[in-house]
PDB file of N, CA and C in Angstrom:
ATOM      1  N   UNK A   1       4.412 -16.543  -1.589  1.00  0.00           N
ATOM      2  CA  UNK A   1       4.021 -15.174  -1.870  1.00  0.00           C
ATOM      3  C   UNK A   1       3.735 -14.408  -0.574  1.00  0.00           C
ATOM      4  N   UNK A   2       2.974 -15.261   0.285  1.00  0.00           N
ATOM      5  CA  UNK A   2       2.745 -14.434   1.939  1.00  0.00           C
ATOM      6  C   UNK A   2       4.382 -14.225   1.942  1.00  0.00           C
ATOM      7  N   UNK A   3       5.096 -14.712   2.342  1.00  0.00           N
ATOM      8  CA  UNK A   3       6.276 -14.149   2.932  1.00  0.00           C
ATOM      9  C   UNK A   3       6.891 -12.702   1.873  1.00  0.00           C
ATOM     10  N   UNK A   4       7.025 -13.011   1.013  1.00  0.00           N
ATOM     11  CA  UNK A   4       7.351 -11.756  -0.003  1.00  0.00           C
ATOM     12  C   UNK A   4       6.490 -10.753   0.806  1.00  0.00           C
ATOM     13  N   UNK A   5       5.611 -10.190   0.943  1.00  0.00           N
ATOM     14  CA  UNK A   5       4.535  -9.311   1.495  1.00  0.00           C
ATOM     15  C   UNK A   5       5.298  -9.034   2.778  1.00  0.00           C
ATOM     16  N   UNK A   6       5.549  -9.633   3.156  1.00  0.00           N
ATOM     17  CA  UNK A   6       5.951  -9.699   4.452  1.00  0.00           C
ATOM     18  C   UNK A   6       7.308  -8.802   4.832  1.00  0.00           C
ATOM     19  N   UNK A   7       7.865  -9.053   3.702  1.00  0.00           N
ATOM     20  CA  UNK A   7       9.654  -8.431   3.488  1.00  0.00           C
ATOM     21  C   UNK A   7       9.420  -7.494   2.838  1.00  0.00           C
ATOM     22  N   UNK A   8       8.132  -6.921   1.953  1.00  0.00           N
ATOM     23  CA  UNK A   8       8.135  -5.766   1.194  1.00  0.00           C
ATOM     24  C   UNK A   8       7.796  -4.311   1.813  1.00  0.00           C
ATOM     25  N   UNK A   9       8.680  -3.549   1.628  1.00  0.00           N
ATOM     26  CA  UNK A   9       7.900  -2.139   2.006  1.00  0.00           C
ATOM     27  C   UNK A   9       6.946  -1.756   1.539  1.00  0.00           C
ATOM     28  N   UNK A  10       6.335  -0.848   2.703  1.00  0.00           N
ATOM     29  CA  UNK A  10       4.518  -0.104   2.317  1.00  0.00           C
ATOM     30  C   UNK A  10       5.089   0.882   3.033  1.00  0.00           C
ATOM     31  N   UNK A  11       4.570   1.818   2.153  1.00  0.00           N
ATOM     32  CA  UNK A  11       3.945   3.276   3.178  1.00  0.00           C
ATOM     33  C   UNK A  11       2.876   3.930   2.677  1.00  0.00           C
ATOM     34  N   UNK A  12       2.299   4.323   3.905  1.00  0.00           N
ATOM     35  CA  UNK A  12       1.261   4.951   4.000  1.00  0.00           C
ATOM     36  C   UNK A  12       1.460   6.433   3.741  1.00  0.00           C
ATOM     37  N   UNK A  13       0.532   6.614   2.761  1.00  0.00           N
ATOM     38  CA  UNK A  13       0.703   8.068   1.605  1.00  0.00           C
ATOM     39  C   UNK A  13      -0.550   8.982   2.400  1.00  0.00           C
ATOM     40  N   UNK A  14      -0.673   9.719   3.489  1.00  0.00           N
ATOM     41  CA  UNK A  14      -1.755  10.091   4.543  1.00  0.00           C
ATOM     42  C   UNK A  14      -2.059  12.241   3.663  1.00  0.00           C
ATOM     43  N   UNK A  15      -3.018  12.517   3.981  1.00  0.00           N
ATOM     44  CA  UNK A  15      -3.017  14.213   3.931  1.00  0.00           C
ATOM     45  C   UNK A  15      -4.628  14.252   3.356  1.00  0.00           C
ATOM     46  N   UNK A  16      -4.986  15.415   3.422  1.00  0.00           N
ATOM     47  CA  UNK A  16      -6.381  15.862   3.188  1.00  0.00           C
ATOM     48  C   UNK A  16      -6.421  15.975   2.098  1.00  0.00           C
ATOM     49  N   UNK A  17      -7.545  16.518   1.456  1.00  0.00           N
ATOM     50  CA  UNK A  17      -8.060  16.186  -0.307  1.00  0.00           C
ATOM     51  C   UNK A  17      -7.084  17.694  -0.554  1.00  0.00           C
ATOM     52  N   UNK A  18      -6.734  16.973  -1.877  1.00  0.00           N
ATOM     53  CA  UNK A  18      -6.071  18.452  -2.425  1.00  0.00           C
ATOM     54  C   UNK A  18      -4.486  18.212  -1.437  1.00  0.00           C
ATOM     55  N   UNK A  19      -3.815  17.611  -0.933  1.00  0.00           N
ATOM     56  CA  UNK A  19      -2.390  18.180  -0.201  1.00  0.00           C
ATOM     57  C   UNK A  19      -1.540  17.821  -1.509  1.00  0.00           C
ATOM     58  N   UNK A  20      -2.042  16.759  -2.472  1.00  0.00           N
ATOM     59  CA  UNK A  20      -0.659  16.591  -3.322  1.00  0.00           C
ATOM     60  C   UNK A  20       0.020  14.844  -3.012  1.00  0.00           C
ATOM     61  N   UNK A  21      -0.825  14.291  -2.791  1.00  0.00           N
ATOM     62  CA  UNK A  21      -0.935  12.674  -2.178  1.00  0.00           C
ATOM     63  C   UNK A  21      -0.578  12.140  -3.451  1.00  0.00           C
ATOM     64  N   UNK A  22      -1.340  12.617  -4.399  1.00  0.00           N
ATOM     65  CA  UNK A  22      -1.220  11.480  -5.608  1.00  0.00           C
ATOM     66  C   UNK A  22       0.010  11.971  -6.348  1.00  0.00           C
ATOM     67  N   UNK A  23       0.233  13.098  -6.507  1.00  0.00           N
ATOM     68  CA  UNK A  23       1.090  13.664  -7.477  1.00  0.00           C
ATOM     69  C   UNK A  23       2.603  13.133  -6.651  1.00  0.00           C
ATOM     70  N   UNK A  24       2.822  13.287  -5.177  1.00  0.00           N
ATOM     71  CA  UNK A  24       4.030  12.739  -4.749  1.00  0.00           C
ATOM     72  C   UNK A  24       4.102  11.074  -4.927  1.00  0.00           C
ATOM     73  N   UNK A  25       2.561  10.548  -4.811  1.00  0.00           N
ATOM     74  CA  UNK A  25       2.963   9.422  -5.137  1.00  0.00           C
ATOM     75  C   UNK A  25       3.340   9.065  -6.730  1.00  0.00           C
ATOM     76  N   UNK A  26       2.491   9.554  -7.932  1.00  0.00           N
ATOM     77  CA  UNK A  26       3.388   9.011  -9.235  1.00  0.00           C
ATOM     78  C   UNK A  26       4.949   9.574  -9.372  1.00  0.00           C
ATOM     79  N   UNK A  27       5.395  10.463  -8.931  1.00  0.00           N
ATOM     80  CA  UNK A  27       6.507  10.894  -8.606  1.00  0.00           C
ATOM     81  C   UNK A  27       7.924   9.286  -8.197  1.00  0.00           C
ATOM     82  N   UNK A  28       7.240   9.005  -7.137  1.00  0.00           N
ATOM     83  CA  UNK A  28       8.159   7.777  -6.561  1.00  0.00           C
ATOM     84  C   UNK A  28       7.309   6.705  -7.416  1.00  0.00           C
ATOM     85  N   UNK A  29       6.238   6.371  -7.961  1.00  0.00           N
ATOM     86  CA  UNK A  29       6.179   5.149  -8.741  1.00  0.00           C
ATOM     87  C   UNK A  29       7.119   5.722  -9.988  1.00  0.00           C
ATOM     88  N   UNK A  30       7.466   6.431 -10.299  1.00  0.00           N
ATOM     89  CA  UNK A  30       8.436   6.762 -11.312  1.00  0.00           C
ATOM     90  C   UNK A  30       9.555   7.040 -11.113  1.00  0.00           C
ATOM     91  N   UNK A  31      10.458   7.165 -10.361  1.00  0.00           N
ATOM     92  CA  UNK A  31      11.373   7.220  -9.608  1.00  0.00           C
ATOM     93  C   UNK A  31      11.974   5.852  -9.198  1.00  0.00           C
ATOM     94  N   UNK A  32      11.257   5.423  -8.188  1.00  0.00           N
ATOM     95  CA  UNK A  32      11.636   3.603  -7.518  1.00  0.00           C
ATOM     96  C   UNK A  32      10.856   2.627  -7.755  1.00  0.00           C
ATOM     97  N   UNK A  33       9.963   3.088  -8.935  1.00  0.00           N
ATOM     98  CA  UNK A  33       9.131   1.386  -9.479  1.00  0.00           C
ATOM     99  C   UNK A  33       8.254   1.112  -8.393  1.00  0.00           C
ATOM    100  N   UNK A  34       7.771   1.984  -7.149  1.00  0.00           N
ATOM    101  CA  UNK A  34       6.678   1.374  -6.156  1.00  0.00           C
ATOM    102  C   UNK A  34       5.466   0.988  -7.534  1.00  0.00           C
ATOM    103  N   UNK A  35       4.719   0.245  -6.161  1.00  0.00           N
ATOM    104  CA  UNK A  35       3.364   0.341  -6.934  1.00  0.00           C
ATOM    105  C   UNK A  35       2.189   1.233  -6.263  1.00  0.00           C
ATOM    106  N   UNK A  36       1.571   1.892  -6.952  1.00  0.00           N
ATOM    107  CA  UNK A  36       0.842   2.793  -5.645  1.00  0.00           C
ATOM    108  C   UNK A  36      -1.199   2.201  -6.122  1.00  0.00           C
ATOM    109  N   UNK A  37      -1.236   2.190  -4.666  1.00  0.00           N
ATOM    110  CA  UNK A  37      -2.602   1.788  -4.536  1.00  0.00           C
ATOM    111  C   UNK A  37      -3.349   3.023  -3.939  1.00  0.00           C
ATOM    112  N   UNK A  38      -4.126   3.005  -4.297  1.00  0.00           N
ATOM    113  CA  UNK A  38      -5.655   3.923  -3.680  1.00  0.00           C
ATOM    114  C   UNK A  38      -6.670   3.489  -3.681  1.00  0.00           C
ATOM    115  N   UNK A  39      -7.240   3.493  -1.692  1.00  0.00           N
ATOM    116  CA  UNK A  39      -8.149   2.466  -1.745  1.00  0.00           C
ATOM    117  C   UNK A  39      -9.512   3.227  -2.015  1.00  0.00           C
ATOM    118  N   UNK A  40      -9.571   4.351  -2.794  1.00  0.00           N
ATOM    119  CA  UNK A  40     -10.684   5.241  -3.760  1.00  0.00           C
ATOM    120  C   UNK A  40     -11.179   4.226  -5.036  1.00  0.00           C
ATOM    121  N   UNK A  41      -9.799   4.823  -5.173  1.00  0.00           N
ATOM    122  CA  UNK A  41      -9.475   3.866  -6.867  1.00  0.00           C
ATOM    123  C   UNK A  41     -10.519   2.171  -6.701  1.00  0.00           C
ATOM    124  N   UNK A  42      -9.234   1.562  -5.605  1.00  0.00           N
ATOM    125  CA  UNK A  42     -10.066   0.326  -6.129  1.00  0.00           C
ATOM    126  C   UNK A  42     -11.545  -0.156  -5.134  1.00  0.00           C
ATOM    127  N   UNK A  43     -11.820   0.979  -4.332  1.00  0.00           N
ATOM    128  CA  UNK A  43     -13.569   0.903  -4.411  1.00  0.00           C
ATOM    129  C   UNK A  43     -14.362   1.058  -5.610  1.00  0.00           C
ATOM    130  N   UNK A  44     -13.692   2.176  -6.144  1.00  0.00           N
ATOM    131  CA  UNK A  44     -14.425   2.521  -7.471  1.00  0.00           C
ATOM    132  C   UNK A  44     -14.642   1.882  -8.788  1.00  0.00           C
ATOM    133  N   UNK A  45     -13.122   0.971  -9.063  1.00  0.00           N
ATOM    134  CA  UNK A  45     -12.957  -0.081  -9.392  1.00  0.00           C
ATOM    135  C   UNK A  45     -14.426  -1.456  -9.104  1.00  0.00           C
ATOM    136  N   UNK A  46     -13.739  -1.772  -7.737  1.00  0.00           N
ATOM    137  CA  UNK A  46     -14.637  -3.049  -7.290  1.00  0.00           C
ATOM    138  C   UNK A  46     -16.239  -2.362  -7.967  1.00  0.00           C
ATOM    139  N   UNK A  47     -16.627  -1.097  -7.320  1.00  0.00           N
ATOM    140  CA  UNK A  47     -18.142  -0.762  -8.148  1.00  0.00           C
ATOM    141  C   UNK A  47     -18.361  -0.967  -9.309  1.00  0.00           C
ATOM    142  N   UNK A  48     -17.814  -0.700 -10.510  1.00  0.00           N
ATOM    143  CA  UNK A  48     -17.972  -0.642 -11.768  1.00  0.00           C
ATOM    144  C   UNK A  48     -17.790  -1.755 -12.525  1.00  0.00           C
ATOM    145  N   UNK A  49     -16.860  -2.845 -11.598  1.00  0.00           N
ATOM    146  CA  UNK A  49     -16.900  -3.814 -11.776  1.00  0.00           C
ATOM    147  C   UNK A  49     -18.102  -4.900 -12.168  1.00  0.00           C
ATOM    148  N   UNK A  50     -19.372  -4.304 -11.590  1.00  0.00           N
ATOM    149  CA  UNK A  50     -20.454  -4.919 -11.237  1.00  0.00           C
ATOM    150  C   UNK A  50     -20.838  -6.456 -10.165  1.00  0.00           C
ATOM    151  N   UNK A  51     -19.735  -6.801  -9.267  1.00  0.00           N
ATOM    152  CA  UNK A  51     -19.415  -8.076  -8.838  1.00  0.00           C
ATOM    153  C   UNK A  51     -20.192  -7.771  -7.567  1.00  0.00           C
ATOM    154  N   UNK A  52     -20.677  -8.928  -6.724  1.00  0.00           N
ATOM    155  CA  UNK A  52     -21.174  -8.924  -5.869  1.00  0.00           C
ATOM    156  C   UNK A  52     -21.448  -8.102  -4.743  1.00  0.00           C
ATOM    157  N   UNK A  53     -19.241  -8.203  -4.275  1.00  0.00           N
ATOM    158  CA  UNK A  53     -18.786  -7.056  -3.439  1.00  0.00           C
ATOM    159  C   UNK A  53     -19.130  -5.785  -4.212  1.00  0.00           C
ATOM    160  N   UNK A  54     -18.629  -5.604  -5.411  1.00  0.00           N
ATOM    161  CA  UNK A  54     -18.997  -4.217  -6.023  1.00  0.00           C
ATOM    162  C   UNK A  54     -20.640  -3.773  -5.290  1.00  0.00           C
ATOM    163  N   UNK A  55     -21.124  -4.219  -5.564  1.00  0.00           N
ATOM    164  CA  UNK A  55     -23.257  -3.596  -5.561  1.00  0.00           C
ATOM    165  C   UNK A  55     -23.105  -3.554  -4.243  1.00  0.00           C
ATOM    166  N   UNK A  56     -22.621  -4.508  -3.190  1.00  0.00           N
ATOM    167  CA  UNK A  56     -23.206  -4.049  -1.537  1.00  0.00           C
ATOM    168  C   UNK A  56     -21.991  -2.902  -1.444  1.00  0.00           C
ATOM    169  N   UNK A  57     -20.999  -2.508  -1.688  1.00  0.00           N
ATOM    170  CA  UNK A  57     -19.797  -0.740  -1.515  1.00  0.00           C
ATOM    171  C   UNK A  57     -21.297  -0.152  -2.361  1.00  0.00           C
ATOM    172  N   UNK A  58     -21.843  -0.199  -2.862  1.00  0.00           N
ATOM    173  CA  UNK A  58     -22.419   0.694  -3.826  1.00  0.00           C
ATOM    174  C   UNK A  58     -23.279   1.357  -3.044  1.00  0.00           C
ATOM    175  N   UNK A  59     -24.456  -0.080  -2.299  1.00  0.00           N
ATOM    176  CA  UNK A  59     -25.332   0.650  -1.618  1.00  0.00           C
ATOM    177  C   UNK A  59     -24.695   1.389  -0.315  1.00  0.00           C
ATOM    178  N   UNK A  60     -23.775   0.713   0.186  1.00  0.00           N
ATOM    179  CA  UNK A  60     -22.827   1.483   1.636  1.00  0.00           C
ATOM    180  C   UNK A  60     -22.739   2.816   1.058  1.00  0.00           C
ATOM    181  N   UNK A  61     -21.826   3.363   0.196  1.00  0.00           N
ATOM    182  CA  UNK A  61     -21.069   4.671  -0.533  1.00  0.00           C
ATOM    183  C   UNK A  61     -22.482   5.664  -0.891  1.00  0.00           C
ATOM    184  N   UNK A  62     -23.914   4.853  -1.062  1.00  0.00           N
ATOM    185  CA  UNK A  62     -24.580   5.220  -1.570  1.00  0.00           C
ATOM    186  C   UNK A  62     -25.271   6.404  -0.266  1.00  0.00           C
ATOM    187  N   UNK A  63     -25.295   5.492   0.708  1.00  0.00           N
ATOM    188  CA  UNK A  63     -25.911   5.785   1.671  1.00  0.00           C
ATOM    189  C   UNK A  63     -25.283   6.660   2.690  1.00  0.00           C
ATOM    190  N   UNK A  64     -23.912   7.014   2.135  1.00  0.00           N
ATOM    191  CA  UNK A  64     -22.918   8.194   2.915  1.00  0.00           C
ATOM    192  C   UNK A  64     -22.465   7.574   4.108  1.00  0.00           C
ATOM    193  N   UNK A  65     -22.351   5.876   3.938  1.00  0.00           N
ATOM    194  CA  UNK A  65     -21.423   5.142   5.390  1.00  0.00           C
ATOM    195  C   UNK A  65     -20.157   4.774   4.911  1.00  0.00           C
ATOM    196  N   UNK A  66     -19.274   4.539   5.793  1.00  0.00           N
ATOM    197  CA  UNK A  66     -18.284   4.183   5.638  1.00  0.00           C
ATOM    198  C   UNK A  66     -17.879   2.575   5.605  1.00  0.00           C
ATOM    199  N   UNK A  67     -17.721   2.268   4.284  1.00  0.00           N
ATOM    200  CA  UNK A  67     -17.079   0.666   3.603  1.00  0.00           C
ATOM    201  C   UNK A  67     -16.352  -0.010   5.231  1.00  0.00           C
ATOM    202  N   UNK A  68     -16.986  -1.115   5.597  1.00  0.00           N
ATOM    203  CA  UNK A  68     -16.120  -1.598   6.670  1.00  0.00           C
ATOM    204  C   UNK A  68     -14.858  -1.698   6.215  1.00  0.00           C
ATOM    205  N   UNK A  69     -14.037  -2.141   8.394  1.00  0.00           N
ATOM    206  CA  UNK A  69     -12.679  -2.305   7.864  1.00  0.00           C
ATOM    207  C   UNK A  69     -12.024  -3.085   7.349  1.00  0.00           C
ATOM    208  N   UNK A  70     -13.279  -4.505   7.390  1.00  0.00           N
ATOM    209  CA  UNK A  70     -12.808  -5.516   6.687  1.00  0.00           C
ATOM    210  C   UNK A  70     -12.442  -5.397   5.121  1.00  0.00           C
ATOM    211  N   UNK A  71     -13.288  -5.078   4.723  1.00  0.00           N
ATOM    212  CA  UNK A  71     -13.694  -5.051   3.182  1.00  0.00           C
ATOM    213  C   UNK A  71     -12.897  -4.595   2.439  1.00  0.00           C
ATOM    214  N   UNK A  72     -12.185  -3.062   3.386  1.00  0.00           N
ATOM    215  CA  UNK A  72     -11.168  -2.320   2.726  1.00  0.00           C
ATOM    216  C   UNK A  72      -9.699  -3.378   3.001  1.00  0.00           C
ATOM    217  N   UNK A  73      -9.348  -3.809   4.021  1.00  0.00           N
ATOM    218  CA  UNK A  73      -8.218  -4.471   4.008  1.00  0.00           C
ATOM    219  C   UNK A  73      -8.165  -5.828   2.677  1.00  0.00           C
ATOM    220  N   UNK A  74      -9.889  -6.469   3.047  1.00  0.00           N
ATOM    221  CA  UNK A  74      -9.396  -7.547   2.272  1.00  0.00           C
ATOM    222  C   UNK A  74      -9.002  -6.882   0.750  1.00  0.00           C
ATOM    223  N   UNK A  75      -9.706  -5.810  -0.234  1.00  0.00           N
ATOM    224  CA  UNK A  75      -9.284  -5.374  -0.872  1.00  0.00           C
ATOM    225  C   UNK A  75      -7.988  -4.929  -1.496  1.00  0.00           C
ATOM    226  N   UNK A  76      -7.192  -4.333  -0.152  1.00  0.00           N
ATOM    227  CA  UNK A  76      -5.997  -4.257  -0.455  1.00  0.00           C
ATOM    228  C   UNK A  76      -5.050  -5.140  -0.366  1.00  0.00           C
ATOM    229  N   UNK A  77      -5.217  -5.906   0.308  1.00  0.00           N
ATOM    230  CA  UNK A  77      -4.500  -7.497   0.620  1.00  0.00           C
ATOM    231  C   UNK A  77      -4.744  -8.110  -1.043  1.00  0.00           C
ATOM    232  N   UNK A  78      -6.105  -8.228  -1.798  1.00  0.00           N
ATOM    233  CA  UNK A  78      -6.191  -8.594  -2.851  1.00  0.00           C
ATOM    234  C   UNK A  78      -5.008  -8.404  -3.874  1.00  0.00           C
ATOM    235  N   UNK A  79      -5.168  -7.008  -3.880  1.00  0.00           N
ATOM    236  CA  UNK A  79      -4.295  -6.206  -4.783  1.00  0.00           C
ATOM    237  C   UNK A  79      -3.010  -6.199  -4.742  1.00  0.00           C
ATOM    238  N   UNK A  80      -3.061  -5.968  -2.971  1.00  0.00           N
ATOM    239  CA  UNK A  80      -0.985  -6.277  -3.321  1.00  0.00           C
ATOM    240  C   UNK A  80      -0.699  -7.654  -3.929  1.00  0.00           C
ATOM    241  N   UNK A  81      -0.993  -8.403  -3.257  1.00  0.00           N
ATOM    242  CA  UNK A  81      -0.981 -10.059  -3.491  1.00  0.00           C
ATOM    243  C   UNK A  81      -0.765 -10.261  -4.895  1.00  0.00           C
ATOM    244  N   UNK A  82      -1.675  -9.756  -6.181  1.00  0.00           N
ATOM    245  CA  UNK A  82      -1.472  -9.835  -7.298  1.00  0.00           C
ATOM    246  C   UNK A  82      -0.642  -9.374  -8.054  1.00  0.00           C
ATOM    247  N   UNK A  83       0.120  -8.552  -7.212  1.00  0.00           N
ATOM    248  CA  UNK A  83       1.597  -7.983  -7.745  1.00  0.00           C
ATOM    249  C   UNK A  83       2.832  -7.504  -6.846  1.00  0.00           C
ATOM    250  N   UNK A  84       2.840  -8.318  -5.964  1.00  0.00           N
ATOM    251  CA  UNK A  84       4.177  -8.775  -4.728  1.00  0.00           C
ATOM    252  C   UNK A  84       5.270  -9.223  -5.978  1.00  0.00           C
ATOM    253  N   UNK A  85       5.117  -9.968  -6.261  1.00  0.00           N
ATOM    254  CA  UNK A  85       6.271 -10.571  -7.079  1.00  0.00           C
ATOM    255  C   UNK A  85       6.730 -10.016  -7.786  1.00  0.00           C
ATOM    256  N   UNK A  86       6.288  -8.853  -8.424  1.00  0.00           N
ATOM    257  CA  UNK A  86       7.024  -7.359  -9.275  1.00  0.00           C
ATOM    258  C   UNK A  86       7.184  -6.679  -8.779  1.00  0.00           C
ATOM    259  N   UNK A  87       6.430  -5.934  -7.465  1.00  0.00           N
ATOM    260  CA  UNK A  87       6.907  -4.533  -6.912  1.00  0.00           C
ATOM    261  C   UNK A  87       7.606  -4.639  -5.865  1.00  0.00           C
ATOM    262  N   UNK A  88       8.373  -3.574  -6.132  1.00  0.00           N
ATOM    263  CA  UNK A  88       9.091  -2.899  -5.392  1.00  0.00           C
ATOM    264  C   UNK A  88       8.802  -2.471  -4.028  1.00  0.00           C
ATOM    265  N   UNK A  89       8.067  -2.169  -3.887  1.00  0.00           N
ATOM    266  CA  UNK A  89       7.079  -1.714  -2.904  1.00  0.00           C
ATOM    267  C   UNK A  89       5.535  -1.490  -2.980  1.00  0.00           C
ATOM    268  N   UNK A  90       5.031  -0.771  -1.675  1.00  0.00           N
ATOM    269  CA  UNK A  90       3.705  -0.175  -2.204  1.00  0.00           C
ATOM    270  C   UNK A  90       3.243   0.910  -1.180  1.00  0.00           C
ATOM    271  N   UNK A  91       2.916   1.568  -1.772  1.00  0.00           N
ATOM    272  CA  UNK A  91       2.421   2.836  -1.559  1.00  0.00           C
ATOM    273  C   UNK A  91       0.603   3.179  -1.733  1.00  0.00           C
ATOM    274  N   UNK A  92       0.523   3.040  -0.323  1.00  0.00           N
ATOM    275  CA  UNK A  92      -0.812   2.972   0.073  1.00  0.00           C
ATOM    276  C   UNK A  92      -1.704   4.645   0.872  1.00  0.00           C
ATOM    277  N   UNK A  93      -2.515   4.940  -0.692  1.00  0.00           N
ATOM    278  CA  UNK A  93      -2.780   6.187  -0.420  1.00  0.00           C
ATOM    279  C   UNK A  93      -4.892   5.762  -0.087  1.00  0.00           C
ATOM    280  N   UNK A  94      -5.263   6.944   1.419  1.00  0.00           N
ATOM    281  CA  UNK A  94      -6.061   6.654   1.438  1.00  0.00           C
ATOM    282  C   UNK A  94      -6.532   5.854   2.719  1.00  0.00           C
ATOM    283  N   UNK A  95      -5.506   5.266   3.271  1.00  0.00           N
ATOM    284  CA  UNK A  95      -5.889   4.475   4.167  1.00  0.00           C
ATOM    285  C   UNK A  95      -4.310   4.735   5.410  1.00  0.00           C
ATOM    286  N   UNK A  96      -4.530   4.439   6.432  1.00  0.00           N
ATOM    287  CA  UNK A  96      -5.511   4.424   6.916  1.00  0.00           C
ATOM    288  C   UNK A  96      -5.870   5.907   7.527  1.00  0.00           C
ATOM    289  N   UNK A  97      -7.182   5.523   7.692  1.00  0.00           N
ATOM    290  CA  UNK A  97      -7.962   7.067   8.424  1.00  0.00           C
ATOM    291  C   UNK A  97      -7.798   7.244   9.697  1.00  0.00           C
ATOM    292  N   UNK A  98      -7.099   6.039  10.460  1.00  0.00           N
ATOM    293  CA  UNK A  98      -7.171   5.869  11.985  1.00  0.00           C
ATOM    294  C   UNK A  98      -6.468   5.079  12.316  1.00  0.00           C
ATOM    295  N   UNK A  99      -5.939   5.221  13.577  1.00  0.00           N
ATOM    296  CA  UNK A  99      -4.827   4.521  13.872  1.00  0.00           C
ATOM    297  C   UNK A  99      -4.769   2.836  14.059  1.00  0.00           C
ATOM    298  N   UNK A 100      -6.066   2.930  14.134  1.00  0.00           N
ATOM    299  CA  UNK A 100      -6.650   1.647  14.685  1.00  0.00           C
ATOM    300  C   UNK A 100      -6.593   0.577  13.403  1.00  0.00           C
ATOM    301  N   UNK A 101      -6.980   1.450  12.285  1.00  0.00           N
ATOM    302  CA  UNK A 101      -6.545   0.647  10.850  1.00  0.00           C
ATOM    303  C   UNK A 101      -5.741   0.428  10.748  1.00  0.00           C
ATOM    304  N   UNK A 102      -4.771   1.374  11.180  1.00  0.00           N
ATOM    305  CA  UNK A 102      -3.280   1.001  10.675  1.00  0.00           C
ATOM    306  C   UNK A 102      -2.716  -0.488  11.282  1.00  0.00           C
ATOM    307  N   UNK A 103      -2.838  -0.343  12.913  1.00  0.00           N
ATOM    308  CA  UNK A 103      -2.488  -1.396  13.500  1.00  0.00           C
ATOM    309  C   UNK A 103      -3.693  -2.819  13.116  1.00  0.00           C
ATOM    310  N   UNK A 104      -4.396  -2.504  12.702  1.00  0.00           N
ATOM    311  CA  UNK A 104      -5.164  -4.056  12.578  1.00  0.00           C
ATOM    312  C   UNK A 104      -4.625  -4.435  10.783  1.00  0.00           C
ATOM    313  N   UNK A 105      -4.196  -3.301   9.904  1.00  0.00           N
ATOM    314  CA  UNK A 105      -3.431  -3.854   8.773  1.00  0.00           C
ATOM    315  C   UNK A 105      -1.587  -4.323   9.058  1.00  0.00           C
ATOM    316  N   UNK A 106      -1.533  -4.123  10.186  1.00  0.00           N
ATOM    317  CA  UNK A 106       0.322  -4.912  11.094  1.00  0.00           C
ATOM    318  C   UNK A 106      -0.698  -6.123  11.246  1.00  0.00           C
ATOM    319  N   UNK A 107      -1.445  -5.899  11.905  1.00  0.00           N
ATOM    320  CA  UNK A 107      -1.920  -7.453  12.427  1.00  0.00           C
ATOM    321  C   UNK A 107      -1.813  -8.896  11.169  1.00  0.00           C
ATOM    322  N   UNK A 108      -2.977  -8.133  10.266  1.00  0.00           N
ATOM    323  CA  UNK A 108      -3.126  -9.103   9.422  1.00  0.00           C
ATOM    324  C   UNK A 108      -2.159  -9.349   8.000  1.00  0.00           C
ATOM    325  N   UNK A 109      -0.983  -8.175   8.154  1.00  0.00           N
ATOM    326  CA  UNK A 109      -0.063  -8.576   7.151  1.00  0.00           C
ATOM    327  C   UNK A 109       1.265  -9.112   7.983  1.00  0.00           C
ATOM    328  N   UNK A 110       1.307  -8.984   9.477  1.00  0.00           N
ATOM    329  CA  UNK A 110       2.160  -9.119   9.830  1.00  0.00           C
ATOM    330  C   UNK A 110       3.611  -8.492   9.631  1.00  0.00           C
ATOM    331  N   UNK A 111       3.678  -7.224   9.064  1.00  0.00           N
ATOM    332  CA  UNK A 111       4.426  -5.876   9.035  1.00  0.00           C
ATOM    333  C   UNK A 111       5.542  -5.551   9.990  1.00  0.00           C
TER     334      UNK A 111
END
């Protein structure tokens, strides 16, 4: 499954609140079968979840800091992982905020 990940396309779905991020992205999940992630979504997700990780994002989000960069990668690493073997791609809205994310998510997917 690592290697699948490895051969699959991602792009990064980038723009300010309101540009139209999500709407271009269900557009191409309907179009080319991507899968589109938002790492909003599955913070908000992991919260409501009530799970461990959920309650410490809670108090972070709570407190107006920003979710480390770990937390968010391992998250999305979670997620693709659980559906590499069906998609098409993925389309990653939300992240990264900095360049520095971007290149430490090459690092650890090897991209």
């Amino acid at each position: 499954m690592e290697e699948k990940l490895k051969k699959t396309k991602i792009i990064f779905v980038v723009g300010g609140p309101g540009s139209g991020k999500g709407t271009q992205c269900e557009k191409i999940v309907q179009k080319y079968g991507y899968t589109h992630l938002s790492t909003g979504d599955l913070l908000r997700a992991e919260v409501s979840s009530g799970s461990a990780r959920g309650k410490m994002l809670s108090e972070i989000m709570e407190k107006g800091q920003l979710v480390p960069l770990e937390t968010v990668l391992d998250m999305l690493r979670d997620a693709m992982m659980a559906v590499v073997e069906t998609s098409k791609g993925f389309l990653i809205d939300g992240y990264p905020r900095e360049v520095q994310q971007g290149e430490e998510f090459e690092r650890r997917t090897d991209s």
